[in-house]
C-alpha atoms as a PDB file:
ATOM      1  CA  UNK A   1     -47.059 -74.478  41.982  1.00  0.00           C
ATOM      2  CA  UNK A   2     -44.808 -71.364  41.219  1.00  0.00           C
ATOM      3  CA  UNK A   3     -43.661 -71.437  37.879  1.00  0.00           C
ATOM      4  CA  UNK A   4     -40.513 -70.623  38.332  1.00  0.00           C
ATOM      5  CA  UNK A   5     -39.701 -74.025  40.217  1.00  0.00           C
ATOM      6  CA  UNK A   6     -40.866 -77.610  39.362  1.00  0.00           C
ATOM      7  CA  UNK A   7     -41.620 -78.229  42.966  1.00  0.00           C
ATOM      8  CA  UNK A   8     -40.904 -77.337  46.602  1.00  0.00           C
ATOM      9  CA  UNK A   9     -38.346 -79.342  47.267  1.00  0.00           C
ATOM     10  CA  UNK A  10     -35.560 -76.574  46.732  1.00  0.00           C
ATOM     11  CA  UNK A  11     -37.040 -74.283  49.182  1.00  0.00           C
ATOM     12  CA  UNK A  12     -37.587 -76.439  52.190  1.00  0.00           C
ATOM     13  CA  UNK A  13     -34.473 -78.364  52.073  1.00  0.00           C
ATOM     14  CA  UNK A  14     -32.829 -75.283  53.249  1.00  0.00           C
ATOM     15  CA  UNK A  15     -34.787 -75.000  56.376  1.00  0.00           C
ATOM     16  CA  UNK A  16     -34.403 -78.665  57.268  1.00  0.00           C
ATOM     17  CA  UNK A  17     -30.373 -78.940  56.987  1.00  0.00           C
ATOM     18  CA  UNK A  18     -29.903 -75.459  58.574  1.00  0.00           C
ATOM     19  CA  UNK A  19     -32.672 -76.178  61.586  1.00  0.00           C
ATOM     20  CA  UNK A  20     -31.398 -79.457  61.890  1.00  0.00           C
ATOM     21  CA  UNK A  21     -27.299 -79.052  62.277  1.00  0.00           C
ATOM     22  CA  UNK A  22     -28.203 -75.520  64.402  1.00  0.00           C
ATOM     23  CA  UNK A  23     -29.861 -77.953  66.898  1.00  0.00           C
ATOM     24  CA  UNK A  24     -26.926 -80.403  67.102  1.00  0.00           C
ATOM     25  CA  UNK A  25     -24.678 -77.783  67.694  1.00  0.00           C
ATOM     26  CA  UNK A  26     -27.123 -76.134  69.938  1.00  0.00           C
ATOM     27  CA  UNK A  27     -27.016 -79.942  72.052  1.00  0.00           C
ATOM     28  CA  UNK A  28     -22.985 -80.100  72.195  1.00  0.00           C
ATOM     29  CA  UNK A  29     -22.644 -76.450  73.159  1.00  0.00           C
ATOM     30  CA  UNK A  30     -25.080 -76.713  75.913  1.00  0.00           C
ATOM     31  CA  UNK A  31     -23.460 -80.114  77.477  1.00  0.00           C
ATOM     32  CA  UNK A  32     -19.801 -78.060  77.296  1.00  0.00           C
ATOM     33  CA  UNK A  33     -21.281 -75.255  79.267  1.00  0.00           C
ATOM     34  CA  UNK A  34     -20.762 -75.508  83.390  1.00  0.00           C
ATOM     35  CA  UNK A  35     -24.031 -76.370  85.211  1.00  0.00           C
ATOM     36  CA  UNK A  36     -24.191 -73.473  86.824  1.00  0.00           C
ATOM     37  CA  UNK A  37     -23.845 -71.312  83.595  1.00  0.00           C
ATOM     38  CA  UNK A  38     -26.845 -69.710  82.655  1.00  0.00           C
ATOM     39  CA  UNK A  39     -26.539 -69.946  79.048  1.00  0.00           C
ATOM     40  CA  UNK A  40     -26.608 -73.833  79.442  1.00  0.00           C
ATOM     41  CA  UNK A  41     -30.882 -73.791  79.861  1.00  0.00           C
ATOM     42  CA  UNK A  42     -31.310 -71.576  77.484  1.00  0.00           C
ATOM     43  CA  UNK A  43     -29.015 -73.470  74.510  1.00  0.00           C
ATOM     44  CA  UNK A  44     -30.724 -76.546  75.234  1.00  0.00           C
ATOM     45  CA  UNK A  45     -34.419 -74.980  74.796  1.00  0.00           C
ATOM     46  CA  UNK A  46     -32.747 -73.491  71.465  1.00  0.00           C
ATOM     47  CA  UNK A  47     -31.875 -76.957  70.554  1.00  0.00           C
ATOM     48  CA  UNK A  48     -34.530 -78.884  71.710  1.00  0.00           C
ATOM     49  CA  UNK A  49     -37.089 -76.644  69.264  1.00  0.00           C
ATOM     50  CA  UNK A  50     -34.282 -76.206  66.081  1.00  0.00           C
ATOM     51  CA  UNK A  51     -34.721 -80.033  66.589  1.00  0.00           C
ATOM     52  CA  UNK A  52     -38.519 -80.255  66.541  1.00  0.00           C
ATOM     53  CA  UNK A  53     -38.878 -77.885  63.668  1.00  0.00           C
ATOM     54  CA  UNK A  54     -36.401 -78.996  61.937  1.00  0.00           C
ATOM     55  CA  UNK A  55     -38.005 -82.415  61.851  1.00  0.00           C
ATOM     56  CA  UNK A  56     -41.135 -80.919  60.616  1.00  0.00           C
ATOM     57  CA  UNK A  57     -39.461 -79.490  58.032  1.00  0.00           C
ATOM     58  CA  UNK A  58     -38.307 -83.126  56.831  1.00  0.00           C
ATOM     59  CA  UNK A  59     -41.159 -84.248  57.088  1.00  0.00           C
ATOM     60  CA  UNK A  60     -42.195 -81.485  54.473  1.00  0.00           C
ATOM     61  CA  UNK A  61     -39.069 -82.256  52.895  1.00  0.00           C
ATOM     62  CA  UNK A  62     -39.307 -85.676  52.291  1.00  0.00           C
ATOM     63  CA  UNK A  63     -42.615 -85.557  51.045  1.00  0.00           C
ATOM     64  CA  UNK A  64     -41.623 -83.023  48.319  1.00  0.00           C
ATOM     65  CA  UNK A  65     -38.262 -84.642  47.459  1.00  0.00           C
ATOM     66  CA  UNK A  66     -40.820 -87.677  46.341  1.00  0.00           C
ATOM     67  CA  UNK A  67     -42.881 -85.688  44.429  1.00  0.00           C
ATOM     68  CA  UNK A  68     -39.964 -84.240  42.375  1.00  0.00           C
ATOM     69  CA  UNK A  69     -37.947 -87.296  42.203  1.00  0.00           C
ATOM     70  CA  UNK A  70     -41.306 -89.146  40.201  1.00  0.00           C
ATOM     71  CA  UNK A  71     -41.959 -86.257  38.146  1.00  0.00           C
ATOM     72  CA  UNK A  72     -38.490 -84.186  36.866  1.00  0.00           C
ATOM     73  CA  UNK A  73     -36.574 -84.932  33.428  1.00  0.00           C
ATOM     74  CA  UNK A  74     -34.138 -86.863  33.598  1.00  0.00           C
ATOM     75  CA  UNK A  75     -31.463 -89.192  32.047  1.00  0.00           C
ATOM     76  CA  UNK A  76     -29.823 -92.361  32.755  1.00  0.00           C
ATOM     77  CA  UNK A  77     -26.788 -90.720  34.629  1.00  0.00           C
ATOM     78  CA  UNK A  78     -29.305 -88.075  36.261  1.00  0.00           C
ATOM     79  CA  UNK A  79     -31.311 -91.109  37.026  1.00  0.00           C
ATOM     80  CA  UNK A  80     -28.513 -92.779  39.420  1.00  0.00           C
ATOM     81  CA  UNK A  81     -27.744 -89.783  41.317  1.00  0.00           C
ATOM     82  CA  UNK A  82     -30.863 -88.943  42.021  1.00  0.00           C
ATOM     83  CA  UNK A  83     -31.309 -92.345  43.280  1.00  0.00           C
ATOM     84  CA  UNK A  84     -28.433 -92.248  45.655  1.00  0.00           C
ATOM     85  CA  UNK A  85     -29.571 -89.086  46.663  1.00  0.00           C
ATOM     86  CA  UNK A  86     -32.727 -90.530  47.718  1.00  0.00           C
ATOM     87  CA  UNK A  87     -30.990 -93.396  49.491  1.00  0.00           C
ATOM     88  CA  UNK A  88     -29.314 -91.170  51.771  1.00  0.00           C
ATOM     89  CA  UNK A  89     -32.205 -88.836  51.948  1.00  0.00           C
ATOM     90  CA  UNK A  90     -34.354 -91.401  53.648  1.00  0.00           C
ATOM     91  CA  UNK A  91     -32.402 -93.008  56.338  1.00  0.00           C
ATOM     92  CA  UNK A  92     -31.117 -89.718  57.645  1.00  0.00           C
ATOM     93  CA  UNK A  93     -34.844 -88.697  57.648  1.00  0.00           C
ATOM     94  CA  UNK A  94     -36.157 -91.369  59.908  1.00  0.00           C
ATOM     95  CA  UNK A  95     -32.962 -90.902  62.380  1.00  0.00           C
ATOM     96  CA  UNK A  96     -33.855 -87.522  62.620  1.00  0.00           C
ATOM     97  CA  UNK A  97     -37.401 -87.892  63.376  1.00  0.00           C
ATOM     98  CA  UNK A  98     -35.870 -90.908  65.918  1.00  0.00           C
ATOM     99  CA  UNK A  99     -33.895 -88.276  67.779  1.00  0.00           C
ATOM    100  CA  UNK A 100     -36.495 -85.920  67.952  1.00  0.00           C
ATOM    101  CA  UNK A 101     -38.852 -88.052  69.611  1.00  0.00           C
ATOM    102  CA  UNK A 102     -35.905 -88.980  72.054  1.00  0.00           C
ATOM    103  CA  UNK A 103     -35.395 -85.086  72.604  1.00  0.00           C
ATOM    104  CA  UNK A 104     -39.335 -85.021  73.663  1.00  0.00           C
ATOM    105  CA  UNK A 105     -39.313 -88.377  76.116  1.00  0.00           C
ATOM    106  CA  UNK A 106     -36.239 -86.239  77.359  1.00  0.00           C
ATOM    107  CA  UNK A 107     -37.564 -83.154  78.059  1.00  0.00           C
ATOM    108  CA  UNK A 108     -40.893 -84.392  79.537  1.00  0.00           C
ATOM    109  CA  UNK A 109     -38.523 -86.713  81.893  1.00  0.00           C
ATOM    110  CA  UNK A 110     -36.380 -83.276  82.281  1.00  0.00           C
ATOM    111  CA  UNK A 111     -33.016 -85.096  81.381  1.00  0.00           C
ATOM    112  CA  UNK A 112     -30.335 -83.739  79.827  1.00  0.00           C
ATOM    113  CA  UNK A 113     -29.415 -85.591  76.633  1.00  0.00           C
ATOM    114  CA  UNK A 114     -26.331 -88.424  77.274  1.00  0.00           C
ATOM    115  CA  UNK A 115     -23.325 -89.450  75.454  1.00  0.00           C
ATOM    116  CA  UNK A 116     -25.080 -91.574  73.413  1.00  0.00           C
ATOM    117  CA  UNK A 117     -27.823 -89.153  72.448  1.00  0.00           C
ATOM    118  CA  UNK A 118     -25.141 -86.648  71.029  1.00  0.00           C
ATOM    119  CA  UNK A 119     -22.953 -89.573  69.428  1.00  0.00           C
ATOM    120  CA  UNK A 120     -25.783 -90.399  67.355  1.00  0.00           C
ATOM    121  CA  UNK A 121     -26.994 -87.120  66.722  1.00  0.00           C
ATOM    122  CA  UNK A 122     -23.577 -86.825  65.247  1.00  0.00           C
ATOM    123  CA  UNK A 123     -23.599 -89.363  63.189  1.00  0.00           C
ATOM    124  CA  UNK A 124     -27.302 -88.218  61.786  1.00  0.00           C
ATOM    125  CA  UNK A 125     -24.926 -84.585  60.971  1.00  0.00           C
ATOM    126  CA  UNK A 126     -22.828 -86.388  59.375  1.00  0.00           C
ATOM    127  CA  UNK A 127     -25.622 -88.308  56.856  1.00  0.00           C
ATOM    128  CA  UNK A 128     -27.123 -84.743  56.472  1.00  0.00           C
ATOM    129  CA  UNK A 129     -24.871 -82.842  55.076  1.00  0.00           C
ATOM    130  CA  UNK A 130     -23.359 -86.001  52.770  1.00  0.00           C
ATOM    131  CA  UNK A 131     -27.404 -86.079  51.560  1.00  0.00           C
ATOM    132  CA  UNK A 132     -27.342 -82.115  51.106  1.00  0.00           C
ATOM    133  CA  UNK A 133     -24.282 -82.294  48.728  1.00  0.00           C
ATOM    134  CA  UNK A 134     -25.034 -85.340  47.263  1.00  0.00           C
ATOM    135  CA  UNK A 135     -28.445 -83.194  46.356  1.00  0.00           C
ATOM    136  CA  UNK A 136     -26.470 -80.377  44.940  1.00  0.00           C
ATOM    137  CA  UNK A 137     -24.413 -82.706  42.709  1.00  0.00           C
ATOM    138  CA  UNK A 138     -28.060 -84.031  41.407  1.00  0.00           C
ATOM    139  CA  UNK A 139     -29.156 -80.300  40.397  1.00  0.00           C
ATOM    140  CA  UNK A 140     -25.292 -78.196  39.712  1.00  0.00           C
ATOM    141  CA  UNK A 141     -23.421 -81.498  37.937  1.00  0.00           C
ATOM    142  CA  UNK A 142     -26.669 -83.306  36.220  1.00  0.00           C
ATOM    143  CA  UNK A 143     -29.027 -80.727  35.680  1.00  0.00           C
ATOM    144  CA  UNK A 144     -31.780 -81.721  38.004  1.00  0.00           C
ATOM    145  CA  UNK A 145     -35.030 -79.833  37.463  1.00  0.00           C
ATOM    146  CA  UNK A 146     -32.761 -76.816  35.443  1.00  0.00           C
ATOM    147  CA  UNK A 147     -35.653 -75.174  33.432  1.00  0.00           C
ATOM    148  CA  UNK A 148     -32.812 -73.567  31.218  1.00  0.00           C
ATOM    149  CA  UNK A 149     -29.280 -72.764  31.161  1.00  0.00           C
ATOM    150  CA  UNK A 150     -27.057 -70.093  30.506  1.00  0.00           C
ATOM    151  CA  UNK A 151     -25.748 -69.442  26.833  1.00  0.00           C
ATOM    152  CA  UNK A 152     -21.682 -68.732  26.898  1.00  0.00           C
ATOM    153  CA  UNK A 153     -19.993 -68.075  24.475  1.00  0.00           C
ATOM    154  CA  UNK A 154     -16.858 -69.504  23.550  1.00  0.00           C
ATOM    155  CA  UNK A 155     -13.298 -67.741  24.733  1.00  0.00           C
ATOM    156  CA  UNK A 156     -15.497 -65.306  27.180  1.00  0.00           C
ATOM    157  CA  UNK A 157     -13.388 -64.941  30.015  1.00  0.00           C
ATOM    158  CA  UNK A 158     -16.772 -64.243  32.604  1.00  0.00           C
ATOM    159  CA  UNK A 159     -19.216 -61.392  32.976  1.00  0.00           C
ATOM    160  CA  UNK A 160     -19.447 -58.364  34.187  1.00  0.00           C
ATOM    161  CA  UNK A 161     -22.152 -58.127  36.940  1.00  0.00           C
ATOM    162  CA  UNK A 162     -22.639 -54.157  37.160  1.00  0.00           C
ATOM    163  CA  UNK A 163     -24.690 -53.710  34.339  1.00  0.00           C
ATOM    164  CA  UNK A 164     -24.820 -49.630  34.971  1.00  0.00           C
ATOM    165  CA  UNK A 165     -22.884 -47.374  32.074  1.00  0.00           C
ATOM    166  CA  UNK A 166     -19.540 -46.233  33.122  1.00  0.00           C
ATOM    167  CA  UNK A 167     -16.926 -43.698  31.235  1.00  0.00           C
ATOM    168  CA  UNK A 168     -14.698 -47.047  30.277  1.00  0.00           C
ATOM    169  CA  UNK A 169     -17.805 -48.139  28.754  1.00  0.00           C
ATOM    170  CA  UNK A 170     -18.782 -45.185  26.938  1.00  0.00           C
ATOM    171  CA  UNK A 171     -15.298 -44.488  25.430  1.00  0.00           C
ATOM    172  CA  UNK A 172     -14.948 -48.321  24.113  1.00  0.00           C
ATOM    173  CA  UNK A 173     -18.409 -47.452  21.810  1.00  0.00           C
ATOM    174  CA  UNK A 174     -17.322 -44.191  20.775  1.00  0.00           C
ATOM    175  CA  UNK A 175     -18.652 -43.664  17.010  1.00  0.00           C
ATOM    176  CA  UNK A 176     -16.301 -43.250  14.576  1.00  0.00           C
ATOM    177  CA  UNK A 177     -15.492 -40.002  13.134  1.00  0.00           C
ATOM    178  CA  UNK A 178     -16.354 -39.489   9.554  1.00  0.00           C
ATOM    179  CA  UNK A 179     -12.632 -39.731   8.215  1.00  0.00           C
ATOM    180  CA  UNK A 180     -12.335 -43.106   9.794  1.00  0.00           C
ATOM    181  CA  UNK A 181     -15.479 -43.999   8.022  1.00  0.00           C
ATOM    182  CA  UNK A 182     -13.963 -42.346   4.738  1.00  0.00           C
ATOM    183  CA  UNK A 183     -10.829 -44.705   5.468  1.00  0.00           C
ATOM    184  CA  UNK A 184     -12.523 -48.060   5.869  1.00  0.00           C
ATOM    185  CA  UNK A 185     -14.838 -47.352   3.069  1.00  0.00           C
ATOM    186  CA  UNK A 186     -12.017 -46.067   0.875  1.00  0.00           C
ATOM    187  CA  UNK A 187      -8.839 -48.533   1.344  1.00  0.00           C
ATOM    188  CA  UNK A 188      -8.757 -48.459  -2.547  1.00  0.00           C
ATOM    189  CA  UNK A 189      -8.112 -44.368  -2.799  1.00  0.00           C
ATOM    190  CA  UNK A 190      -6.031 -44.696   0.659  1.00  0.00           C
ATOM    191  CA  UNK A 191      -3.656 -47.126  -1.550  1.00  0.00           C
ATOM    192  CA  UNK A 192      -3.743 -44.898  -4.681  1.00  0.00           C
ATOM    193  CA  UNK A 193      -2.509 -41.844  -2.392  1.00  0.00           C
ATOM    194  CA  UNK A 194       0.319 -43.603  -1.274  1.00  0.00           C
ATOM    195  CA  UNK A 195       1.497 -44.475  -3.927  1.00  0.00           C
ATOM    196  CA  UNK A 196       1.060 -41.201  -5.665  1.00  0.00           C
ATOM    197  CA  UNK A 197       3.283 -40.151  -3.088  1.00  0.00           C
ATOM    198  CA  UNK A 198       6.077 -42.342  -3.477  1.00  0.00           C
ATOM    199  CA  UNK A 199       6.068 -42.285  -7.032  1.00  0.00           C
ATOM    200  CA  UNK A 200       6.230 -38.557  -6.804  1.00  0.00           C
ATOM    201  CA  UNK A 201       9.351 -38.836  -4.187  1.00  0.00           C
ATOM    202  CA  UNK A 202      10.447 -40.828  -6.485  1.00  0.00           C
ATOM    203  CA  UNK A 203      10.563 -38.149  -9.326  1.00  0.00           C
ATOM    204  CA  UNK A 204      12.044 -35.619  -6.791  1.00  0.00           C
ATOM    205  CA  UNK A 205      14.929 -38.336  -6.779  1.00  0.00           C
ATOM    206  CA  UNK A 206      15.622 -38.243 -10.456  1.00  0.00           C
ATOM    207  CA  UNK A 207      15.381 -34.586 -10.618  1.00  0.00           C
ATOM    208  CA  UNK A 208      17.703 -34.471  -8.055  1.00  0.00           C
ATOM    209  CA  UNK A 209      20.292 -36.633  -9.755  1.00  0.00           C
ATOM    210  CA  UNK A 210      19.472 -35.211 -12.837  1.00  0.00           C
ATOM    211  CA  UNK A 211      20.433 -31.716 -11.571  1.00  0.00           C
ATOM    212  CA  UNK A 212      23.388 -33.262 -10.362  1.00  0.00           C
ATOM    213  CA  UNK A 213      24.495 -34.355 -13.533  1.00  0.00           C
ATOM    214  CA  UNK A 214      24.271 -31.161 -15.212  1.00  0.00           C
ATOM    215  CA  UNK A 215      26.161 -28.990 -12.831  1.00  0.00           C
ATOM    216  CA  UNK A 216      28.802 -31.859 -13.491  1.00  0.00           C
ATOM    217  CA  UNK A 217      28.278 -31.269 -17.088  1.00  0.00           C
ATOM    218  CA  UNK A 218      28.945 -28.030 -16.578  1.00  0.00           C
ATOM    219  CA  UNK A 219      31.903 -27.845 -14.971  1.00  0.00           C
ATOM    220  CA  UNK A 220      33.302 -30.538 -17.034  1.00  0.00           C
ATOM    221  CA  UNK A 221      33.071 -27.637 -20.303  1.00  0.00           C
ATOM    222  CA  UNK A 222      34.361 -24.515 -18.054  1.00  0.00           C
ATOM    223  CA  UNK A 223      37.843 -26.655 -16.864  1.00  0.00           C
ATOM    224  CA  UNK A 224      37.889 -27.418 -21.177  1.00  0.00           C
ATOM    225  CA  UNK A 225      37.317 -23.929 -22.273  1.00  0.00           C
ATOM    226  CA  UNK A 226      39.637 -22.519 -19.583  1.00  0.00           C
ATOM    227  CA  UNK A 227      42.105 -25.086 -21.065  1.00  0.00           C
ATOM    228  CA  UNK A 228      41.754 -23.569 -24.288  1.00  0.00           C
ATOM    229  CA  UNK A 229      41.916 -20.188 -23.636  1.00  0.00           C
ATOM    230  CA  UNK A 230      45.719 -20.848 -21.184  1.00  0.00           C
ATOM    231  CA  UNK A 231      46.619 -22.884 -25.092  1.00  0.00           C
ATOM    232  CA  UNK A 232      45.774 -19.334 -26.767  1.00  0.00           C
ATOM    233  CA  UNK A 233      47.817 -17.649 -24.327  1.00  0.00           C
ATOM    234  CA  UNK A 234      50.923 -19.754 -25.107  1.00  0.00           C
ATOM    235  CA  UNK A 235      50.662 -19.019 -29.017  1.00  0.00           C
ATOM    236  CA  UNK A 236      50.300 -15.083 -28.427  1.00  0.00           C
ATOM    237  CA  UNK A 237      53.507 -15.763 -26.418  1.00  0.00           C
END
């Protein structure tokens, strides 16, 4: 057995739903056709042997699905839709292999299948395709023969499927220059600096004002001592 796989059962299951719905519509396609068309011979050979290989292919099928649903982990929930699985599985099987014996007393009579040939061939559509999904429930909802699953991590929003480097890709992991290094190694002297600087500002402030005072001073004693000297005037006159 391939280890990749528990069993077979995944690989023909695709053969027997495809060969087996190609053949019905293969049948209805061939009765719509005009006698005279010449397509009309050849779509009912086409459906005639999707039909009989198809069947083979559940026989295969069936077999396999047995196999894996005895021997596959499973739970309780797992459990009951595998079961209901099989109970479609099986019916739809044995109508198939019913309508493909039909399709040989058919062609060796050289009849054309009836009305009721293609109702029940139909109906047997119908049951296949409920069987396939109900299969991929069993395997994508329950975990059916899953050897492992995918890890995700929370809040990913999905994954990027071209694995090859781009310029976007190289740009986001840039290293980081040696004075952004110095800065997240550093916060402490970043902090320091600052405030250095604003405490130095600061200082330019008061210097500023105190400056400002001065020339005020200033002016305050040159208005006083021209003051005294117009007062000297006045006595001399």
């Amino acid at each position: 057995m391939i280890s990749i796989i528990p069993n077979w059962h995944p690989i023909l299951v695709h053969f027997t739903v495809a060969l087996l719905s190609i053949s019905v519509l293969f049948y209805f396609a061939a009765r719509l056709l005009p006698q005279a068309h010449r397509w009309k011979e050849q779509w009912s050979h086409m459906a005639n042997w999707s039909l009989w290989t198809g069947c083979v292919f559940t026989l295969l099928t069936v077999v396999a699905g047995w196999f894996a649903y005895n021997s596959v982990a499973h739970d309780s929930l797992s459990h009951a839709a595998m079961t209901l699985h099989r109970n479609w599985a099986i019916p739809t099987a044995i109508l198939f292999i019913f309508i493909g014996i039909t399709a040989i007393s058919l062609a060796r009579k050289k009849s054309k299948p009836g009305f009721l040939f293609l109702s029940i061939s139909a109906v047997a559509t119908m049951m296949l395709l409920t069987t396939a999904w109900l299969g991929a429930e069993s395997v994508y909802r329950y975990g059916i023969g899953v050897l492992s699953l995918p890890t995700v991590e929370s809040g990913a929003d999905g994954h990027d499927h071209s694995h090859a480097p781009t310029e976007d890709s190289d740009s986001e992991h840039t290293e980081p220059s040696p004075m952004d290094e110095q800065v997240h190694e550093d916060p402490e002297m970043t902090t320091e600096s600052e405030s250095n600087k604003n405490s130095d500002s600061s200082h330019g402030h008061d210097d500023t004002d105190n400056h400002s005072d001065d020339d005020i001073t200033t002016e305050t004693e040159s208005n006083d001592n021209s003051d005294n000297s117009f007062g000297h005037d006045d006595h001399h006159h």
